[in-house]
C-alpha atoms as a PDB file:
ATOM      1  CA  UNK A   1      89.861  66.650 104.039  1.00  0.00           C
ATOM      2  CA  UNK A   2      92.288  67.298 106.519  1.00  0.00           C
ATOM      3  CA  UNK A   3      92.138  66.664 110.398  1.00  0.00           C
ATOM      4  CA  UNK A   4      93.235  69.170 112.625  1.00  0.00           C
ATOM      5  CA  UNK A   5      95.776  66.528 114.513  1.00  0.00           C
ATOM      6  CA  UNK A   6      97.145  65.594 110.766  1.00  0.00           C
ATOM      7  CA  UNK A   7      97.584  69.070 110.057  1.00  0.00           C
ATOM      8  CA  UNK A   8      99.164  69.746 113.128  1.00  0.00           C
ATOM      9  CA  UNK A   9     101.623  66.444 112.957  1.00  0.00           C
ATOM     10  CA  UNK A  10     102.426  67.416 109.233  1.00  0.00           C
ATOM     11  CA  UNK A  11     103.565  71.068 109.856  1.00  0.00           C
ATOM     12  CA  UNK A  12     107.189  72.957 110.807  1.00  0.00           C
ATOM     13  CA  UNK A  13     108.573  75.310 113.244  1.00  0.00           C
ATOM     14  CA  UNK A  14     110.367  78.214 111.989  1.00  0.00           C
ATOM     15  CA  UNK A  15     112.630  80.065 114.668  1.00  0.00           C
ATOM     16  CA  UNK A  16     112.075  84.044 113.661  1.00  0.00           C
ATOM     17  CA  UNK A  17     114.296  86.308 116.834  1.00  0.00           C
ATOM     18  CA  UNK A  18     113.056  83.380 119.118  1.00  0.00           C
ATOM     19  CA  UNK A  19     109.758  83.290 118.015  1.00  0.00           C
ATOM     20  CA  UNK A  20     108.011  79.814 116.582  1.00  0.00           C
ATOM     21  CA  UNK A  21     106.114  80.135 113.475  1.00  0.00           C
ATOM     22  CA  UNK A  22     104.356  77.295 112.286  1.00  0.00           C
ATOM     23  CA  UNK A  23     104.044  76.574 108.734  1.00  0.00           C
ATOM     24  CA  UNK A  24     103.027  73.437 106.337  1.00  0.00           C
ATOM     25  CA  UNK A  25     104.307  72.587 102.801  1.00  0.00           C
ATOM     26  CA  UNK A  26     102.990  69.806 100.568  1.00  0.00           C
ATOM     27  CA  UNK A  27     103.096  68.345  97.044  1.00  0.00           C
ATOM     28  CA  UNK A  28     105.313  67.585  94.758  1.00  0.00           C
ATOM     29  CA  UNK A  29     108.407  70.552  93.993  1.00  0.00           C
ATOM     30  CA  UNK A  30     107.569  72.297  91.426  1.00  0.00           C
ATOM     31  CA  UNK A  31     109.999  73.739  88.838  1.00  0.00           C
ATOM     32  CA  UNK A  32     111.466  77.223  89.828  1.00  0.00           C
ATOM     33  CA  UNK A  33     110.702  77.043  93.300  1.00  0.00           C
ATOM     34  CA  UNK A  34     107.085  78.119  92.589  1.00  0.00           C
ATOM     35  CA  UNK A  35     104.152  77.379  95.406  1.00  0.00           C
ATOM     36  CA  UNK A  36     100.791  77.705  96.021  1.00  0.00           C
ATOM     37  CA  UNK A  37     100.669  80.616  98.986  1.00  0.00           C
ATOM     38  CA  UNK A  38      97.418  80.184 101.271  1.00  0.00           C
ATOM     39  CA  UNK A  39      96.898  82.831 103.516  1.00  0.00           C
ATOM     40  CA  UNK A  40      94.645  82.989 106.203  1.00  0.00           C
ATOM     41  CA  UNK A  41      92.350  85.755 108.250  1.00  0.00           C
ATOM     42  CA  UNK A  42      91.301  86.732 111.471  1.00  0.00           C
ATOM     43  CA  UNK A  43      90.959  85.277 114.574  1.00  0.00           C
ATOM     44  CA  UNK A  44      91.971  82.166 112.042  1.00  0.00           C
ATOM     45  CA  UNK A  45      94.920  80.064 110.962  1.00  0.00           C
ATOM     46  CA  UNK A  46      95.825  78.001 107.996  1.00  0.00           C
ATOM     47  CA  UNK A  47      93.958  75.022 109.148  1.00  0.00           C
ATOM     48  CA  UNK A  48      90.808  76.938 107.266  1.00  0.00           C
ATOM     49  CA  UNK A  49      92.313  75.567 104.275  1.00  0.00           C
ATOM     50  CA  UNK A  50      92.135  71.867 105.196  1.00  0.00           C
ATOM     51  CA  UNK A  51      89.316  71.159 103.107  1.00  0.00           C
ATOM     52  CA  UNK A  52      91.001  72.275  99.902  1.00  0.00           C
ATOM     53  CA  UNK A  53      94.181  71.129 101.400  1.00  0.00           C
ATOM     54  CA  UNK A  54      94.005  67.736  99.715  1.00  0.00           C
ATOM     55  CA  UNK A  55      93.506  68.536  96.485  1.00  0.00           C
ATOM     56  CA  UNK A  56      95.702  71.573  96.521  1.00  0.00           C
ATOM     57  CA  UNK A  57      98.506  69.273  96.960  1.00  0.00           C
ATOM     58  CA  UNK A  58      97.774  67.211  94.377  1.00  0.00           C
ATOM     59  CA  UNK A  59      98.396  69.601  91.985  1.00  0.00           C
ATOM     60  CA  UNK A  60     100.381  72.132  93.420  1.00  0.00           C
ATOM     61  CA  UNK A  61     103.036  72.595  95.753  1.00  0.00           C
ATOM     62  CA  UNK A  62     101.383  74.023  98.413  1.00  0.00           C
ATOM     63  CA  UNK A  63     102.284  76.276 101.366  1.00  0.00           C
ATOM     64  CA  UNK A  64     100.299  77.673 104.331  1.00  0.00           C
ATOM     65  CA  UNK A  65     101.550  79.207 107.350  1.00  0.00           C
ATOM     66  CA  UNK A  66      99.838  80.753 110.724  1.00  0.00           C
ATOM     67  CA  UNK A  67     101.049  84.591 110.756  1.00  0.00           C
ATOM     68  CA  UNK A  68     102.214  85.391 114.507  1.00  0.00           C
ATOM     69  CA  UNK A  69      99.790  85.887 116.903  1.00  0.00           C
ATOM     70  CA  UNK A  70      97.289  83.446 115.217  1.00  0.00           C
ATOM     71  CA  UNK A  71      96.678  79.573 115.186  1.00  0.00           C
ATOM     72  CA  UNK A  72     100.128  77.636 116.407  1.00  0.00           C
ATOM     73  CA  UNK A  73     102.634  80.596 115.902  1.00  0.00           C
ATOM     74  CA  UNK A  74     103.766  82.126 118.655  1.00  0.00           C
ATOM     75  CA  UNK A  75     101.441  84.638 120.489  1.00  0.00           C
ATOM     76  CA  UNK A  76     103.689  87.236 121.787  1.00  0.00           C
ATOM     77  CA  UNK A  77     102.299  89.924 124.385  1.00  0.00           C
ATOM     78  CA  UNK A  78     104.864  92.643 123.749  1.00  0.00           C
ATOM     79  CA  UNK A  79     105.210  92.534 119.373  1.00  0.00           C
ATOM     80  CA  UNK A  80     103.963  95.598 116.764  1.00  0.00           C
ATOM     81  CA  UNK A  81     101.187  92.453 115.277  1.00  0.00           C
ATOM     82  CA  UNK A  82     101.102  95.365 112.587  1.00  0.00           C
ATOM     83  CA  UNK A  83     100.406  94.447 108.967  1.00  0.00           C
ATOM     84  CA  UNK A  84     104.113  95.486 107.758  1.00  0.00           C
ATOM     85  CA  UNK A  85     105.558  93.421 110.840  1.00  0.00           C
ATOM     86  CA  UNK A  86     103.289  90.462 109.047  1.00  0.00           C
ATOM     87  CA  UNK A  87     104.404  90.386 105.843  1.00  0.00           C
ATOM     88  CA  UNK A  88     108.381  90.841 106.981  1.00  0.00           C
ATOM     89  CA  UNK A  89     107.893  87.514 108.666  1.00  0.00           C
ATOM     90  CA  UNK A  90     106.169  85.811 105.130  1.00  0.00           C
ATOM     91  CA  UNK A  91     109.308  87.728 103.094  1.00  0.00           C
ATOM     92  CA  UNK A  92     111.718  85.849 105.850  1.00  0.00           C
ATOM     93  CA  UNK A  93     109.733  82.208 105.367  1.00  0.00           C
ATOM     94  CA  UNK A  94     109.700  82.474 101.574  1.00  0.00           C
ATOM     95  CA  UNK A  95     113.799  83.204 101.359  1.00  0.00           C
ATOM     96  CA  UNK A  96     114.288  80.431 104.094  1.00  0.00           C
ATOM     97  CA  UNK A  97     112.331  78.334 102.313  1.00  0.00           C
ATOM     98  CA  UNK A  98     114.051  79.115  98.710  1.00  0.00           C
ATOM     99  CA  UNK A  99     110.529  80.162  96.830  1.00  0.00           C
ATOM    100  CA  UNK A 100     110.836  81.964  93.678  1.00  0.00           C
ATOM    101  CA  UNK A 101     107.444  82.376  92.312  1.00  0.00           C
ATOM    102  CA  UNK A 102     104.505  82.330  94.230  1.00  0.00           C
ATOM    103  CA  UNK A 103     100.795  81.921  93.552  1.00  0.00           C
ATOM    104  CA  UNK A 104      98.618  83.733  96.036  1.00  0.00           C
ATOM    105  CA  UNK A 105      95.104  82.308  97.736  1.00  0.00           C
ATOM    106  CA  UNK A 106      93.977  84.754 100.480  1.00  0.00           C
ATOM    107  CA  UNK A 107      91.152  85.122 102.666  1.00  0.00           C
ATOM    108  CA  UNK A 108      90.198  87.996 105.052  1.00  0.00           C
ATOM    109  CA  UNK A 109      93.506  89.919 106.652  1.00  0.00           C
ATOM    110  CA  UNK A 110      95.593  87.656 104.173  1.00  0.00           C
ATOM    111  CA  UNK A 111      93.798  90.043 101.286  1.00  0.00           C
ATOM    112  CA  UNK A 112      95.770  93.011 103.204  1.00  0.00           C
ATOM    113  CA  UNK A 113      98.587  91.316 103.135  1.00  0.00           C
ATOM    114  CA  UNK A 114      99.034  91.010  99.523  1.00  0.00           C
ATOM    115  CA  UNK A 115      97.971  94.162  98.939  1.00  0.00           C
ATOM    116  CA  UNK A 116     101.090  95.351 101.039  1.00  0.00           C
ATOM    117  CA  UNK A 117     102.829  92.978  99.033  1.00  0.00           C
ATOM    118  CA  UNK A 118     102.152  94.092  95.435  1.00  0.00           C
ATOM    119  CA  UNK A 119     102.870  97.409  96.914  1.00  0.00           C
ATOM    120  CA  UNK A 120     106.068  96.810  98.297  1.00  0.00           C
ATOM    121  CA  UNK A 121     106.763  94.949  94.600  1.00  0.00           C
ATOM    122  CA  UNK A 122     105.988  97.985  92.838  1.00  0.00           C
ATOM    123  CA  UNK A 123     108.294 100.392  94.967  1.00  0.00           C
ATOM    124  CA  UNK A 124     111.228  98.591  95.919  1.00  0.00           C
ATOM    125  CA  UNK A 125     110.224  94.640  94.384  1.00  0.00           C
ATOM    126  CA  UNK A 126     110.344  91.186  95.850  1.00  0.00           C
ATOM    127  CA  UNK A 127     112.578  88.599  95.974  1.00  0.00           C
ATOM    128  CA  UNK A 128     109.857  86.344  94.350  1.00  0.00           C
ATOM    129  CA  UNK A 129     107.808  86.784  91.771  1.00  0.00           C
ATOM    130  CA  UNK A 130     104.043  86.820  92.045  1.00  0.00           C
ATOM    131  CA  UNK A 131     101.757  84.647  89.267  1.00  0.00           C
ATOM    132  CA  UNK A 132      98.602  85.156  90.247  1.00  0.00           C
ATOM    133  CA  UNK A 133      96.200  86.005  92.911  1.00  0.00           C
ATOM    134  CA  UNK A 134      93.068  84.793  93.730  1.00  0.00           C
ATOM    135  CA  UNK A 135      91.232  86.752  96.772  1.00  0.00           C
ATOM    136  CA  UNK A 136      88.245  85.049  99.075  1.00  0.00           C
ATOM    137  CA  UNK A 137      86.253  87.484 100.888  1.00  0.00           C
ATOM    138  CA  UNK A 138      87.836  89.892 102.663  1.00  0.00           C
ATOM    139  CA  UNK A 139      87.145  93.485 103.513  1.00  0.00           C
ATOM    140  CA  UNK A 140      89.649  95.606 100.694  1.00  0.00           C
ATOM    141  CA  UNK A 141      88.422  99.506 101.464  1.00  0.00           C
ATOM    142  CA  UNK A 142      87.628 100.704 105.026  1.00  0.00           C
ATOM    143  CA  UNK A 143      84.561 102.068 103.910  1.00  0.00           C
ATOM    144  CA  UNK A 144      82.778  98.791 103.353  1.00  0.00           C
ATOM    145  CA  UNK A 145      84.075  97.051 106.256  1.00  0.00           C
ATOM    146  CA  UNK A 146      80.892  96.116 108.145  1.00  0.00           C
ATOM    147  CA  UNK A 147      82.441  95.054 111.519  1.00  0.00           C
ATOM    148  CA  UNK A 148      80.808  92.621 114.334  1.00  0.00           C
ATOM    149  CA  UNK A 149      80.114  93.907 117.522  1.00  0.00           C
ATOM    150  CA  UNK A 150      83.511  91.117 118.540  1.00  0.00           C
ATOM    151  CA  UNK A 151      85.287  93.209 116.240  1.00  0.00           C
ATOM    152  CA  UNK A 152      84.014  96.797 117.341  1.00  0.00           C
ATOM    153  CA  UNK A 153      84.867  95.609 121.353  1.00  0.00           C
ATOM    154  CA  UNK A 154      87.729  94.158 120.134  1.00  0.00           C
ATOM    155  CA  UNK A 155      89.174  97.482 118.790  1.00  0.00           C
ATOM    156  CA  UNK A 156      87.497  99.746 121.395  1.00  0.00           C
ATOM    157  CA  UNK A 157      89.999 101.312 124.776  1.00  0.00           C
ATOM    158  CA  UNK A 158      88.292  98.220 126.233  1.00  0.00           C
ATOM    159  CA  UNK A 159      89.440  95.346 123.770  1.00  0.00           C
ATOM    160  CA  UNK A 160      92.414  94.529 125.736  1.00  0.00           C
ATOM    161  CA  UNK A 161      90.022  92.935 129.196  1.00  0.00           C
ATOM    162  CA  UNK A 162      87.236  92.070 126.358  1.00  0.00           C
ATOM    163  CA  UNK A 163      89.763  89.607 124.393  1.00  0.00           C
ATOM    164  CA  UNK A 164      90.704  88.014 127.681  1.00  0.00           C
ATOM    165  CA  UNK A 165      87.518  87.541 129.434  1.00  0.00           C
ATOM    166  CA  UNK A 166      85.021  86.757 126.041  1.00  0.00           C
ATOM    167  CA  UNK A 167      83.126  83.487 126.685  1.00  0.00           C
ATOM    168  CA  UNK A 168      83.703  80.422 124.628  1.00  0.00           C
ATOM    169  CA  UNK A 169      80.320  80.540 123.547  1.00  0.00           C
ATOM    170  CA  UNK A 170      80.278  84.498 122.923  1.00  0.00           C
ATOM    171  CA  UNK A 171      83.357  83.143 120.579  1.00  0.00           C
ATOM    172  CA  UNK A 172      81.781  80.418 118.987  1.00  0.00           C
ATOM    173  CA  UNK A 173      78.068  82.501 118.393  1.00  0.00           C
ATOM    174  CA  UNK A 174      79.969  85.830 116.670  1.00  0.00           C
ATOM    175  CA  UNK A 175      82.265  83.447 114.304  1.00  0.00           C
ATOM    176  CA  UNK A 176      79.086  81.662 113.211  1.00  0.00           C
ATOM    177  CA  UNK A 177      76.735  84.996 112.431  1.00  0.00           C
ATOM    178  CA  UNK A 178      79.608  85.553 109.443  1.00  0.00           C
ATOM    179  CA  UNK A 179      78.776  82.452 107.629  1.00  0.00           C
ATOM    180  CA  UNK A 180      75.900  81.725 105.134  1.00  0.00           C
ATOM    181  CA  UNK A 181      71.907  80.900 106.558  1.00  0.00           C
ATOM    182  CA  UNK A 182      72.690  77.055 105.195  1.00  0.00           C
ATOM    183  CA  UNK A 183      76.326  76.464 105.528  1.00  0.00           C
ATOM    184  CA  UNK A 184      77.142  77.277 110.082  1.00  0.00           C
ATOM    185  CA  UNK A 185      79.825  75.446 111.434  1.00  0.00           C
ATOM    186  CA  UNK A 186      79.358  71.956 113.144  1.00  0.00           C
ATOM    187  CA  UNK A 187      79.957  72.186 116.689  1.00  0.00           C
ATOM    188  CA  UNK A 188      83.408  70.099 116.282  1.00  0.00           C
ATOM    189  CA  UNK A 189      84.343  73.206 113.567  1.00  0.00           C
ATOM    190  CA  UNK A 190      83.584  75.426 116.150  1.00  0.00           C
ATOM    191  CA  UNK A 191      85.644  74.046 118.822  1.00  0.00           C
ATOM    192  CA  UNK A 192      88.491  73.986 117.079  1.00  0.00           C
ATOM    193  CA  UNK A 193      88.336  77.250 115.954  1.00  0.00           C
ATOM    194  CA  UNK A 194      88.188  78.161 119.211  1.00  0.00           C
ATOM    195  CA  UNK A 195      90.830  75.829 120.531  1.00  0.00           C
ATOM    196  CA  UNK A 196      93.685  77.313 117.935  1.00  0.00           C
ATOM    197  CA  UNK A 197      91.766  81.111 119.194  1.00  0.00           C
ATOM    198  CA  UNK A 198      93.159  80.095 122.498  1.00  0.00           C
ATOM    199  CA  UNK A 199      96.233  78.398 121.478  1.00  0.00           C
ATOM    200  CA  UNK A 200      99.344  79.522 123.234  1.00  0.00           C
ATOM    201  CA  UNK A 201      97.058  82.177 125.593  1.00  0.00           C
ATOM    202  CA  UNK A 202      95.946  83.602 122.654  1.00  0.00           C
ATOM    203  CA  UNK A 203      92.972  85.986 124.182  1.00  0.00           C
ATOM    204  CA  UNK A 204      95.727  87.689 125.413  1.00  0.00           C
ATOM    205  CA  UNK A 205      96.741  89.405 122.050  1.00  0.00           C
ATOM    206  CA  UNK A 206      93.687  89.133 120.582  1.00  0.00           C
ATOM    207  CA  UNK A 207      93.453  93.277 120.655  1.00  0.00           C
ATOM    208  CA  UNK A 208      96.144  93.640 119.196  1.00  0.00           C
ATOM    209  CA  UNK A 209      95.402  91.431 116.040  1.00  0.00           C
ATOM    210  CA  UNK A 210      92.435  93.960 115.283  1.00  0.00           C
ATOM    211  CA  UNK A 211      94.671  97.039 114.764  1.00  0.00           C
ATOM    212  CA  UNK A 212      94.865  96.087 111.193  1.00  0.00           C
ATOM    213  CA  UNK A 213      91.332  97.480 111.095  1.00  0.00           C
ATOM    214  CA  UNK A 214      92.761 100.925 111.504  1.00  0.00           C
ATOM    215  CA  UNK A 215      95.473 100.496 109.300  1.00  0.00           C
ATOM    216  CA  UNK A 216      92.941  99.965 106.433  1.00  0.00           C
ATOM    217  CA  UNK A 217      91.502 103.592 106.920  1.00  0.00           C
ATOM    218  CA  UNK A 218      95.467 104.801 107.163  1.00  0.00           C
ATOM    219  CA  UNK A 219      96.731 103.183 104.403  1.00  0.00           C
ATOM    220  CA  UNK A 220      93.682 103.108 102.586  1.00  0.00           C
ATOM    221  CA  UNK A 221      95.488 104.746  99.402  1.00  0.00           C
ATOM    222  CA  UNK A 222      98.627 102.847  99.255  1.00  0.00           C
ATOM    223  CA  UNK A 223      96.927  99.750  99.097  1.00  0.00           C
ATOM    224  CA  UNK A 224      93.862 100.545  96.806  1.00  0.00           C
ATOM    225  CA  UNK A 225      96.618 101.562  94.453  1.00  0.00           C
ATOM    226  CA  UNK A 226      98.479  98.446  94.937  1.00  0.00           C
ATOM    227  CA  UNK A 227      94.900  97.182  93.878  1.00  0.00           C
ATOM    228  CA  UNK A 228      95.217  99.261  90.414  1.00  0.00           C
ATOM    229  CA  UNK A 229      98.148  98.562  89.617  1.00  0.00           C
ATOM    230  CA  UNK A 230      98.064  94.836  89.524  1.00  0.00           C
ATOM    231  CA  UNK A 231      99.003  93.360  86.402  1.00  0.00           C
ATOM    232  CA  UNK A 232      98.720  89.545  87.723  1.00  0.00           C
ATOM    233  CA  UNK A 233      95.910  87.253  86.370  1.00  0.00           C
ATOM    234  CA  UNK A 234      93.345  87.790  89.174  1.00  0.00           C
ATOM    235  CA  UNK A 235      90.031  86.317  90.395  1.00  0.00           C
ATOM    236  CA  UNK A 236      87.702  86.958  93.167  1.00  0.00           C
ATOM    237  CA  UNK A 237      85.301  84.478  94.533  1.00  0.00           C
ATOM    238  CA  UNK A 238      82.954  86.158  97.089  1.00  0.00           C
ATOM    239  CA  UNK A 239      80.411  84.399  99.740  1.00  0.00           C
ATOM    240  CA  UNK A 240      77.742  87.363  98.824  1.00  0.00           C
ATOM    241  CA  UNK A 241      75.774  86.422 102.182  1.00  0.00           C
ATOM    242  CA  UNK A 242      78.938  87.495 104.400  1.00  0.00           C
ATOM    243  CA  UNK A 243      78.258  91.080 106.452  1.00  0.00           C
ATOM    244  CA  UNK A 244      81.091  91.829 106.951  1.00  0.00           C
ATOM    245  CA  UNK A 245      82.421  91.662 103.863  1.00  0.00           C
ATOM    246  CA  UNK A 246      79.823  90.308 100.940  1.00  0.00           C
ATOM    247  CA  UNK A 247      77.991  91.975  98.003  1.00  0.00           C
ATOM    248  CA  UNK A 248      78.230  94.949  99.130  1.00  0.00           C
ATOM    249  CA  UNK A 249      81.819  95.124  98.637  1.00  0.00           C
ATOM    250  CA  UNK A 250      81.696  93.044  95.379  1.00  0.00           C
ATOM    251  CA  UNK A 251      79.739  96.714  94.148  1.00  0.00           C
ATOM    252  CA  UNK A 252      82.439  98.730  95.997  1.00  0.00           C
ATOM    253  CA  UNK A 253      85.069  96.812  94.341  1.00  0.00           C
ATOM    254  CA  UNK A 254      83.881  96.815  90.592  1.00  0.00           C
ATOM    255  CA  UNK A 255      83.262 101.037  91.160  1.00  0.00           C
ATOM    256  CA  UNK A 256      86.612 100.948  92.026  1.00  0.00           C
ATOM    257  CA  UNK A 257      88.682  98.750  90.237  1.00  0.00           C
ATOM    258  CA  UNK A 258      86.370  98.191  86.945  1.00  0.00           C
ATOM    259  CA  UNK A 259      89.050  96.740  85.258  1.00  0.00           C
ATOM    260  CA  UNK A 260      89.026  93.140  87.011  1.00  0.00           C
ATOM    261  CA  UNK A 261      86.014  91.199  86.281  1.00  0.00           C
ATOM    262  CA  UNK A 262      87.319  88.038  87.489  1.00  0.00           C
ATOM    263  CA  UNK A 263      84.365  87.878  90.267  1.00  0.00           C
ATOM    264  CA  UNK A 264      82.587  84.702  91.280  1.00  0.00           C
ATOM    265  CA  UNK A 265      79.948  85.507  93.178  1.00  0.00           C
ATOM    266  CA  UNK A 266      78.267  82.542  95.922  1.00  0.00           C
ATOM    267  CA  UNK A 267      74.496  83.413  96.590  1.00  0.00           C
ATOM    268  CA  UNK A 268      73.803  82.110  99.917  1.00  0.00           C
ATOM    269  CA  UNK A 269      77.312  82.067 101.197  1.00  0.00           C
ATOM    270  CA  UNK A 270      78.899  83.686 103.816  1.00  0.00           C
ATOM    271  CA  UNK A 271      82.573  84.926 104.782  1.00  0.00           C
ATOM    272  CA  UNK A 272      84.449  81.560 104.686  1.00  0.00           C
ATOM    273  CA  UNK A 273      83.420  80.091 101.018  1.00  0.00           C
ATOM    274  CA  UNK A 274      86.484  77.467 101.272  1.00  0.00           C
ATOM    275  CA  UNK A 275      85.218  75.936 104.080  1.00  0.00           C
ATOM    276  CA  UNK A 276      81.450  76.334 103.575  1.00  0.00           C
ATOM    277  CA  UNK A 277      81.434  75.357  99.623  1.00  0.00           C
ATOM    278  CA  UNK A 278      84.690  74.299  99.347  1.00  0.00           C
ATOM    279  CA  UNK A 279      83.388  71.788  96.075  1.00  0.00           C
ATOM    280  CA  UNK A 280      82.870  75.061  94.302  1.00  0.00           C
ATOM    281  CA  UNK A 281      85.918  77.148  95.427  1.00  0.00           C
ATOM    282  CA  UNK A 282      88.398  74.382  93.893  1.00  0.00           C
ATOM    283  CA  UNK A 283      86.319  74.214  90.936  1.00  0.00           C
ATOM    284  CA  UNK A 284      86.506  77.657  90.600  1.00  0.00           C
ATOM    285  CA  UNK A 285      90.377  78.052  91.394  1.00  0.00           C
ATOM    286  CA  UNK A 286      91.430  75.252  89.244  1.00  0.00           C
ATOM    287  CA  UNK A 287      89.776  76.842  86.338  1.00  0.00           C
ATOM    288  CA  UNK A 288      91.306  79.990  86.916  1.00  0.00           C
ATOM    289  CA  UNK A 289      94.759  78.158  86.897  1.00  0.00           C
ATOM    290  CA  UNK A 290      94.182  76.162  84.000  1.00  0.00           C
ATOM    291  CA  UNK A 291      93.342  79.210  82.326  1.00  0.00           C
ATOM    292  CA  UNK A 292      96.678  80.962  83.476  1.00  0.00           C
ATOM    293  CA  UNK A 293      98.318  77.649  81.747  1.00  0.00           C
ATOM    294  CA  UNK A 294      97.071  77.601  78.624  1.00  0.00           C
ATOM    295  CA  UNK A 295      97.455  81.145  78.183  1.00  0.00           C
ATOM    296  CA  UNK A 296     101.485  80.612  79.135  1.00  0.00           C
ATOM    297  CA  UNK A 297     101.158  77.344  76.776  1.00  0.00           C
ATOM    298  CA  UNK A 298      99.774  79.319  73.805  1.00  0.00           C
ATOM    299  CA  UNK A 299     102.598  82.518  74.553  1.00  0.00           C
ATOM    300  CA  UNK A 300     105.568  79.512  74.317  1.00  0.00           C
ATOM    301  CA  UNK A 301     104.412  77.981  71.108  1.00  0.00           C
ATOM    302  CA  UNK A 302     103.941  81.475  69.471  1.00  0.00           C
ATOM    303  CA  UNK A 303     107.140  81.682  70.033  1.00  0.00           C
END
């Protein structure tokens, strides 16, 4: 496991139009330019990944970054913080940063963002490749996002004076009703969940992160295609236990996409499985990989 002060020490700064985004790359370079791609959720940052983190990298090469607005990236007030703004600052990281081929692990609002990005590969393409994608929970379709009352104020005419006045322990209480019954966050997760929240006056913007909740009713179609369409090797490991975004949307998601039955379901845990079981989630995802491998192993020697 990672600290938050290593993490922190063992990141980079990129300079995007004078803003600082902070990212972290590990392990060993792998052939073609290929990573690991661990995207985070909201309020969140890449430091939910720590727990993986270690064993990640000694595997993969591994890259995580905090999109703007969350974690240590800049926090501008005036920015769009929409969901194609987003992904135009992962496009710029990846070109700066010479990846070719990436491998996707997403949780939350990162889900959203690959959809956008298998959509924009299918109209117009990428300058990478994408191998594979493995999704953690994360609300896909509008119509079984299950908000918390955060999330509702958040979004409301009145988010902009609740983000800024919300109590640290108002905070700290709505983050933990999203994980499993057994599996809360200690007090130290909590606090630093908070403390990257606030990072850089964060409650300031906080409103504005949330507008990707209305782009998901807006662009509902675009990116449930993006969802059909996907011919990558694909798995789906789901906290069933999570409100906002559990079992019910593991039914919504076979009805709607019946042809990926990659699904690992977690009885008993919530909306952060890599940091409440995160024993199980590797397990799971290095499966899944060595899967992908011997299937590309078995395609060489046929040929």
């Amino acid at each position: 496991m990672t600290t938050f002060d290593e993490w922190r020490s063992g990141g980079s700064h990129l300079d995007r139009d004078g803003m600082s985004v902070f990212y972290r790359i590990d392990g060993e370079p792998a052939e073609g330019g290929e990573v690991l791609l661990c995207l985070h959720g909201f309020p969140c940052s890449s430091f939910d990944y720590h727990k993986l983190w270690p064993a990640l990298a000694g595997r993969f090469r591994v890259l995580a970054f905090d999109m703007i607005g969350y974690g240590l990236s800049a926090k501008p007030i005036r920015w769009g913080y929409t969901t194609f703004d987003q992904v135009e600052v992962l496009e710029e990281l990846l070109s700066r940063l010479e990846i070719e081929r990436v491998h996707i692990l997403s949780h939350d609002y990162g889900n959203t963002i690959t959809q956008e990005l298998l959509a924009r590969d299918t109209e117009r393409g990428l300058n990478f490749s994408i191998g594979s994608i493995c999704f953690l929970n994360g609300a896909l379709f509008p119509e079984t996002h299950r908000p918390i009352l955060a999330q509702r104020l958040l979004i409301s005419p009145l988010g902009f004076m609740f983000g800024r006045l919300i109590p640290d322990r108002i905070f700290k209480a709505s983050l933990a009703k999203v994980f499993g019954p057994d599996t809360k966050p200690t007090a130290s997760e909590a606090e630093t969940f908070l403390k990257l929240f606030k990072h850089g006056r964060g409650k300031r913007i906080a409103h504005r992160l949330i507008r990707y909740m209305r782009e998901r009713a807006v662009y509902r179609q675009r990116w449930l295609e993006a969802l059909e369409n996907m011919k990558q090797p694909f798995l789906f490991i789901n906290g069933s236990a999570d409100p906002v975004s559990g079992s019910h949307l593991v039914k919504r998601f076979r009805e709607l996409i019946p042809n990926q039955t990659g699904i690992v379901e977690l009885p008993d845990i919530g909306h952060f499985p890599h940091l409440e079981s995160p024993d199980r989630v590797l397990d799971e995802y290095l499966h899944f990989r060595g899967r992908i491998a011997a299937k590309a192993d078995h395609a060489a020697d046929a040929h």
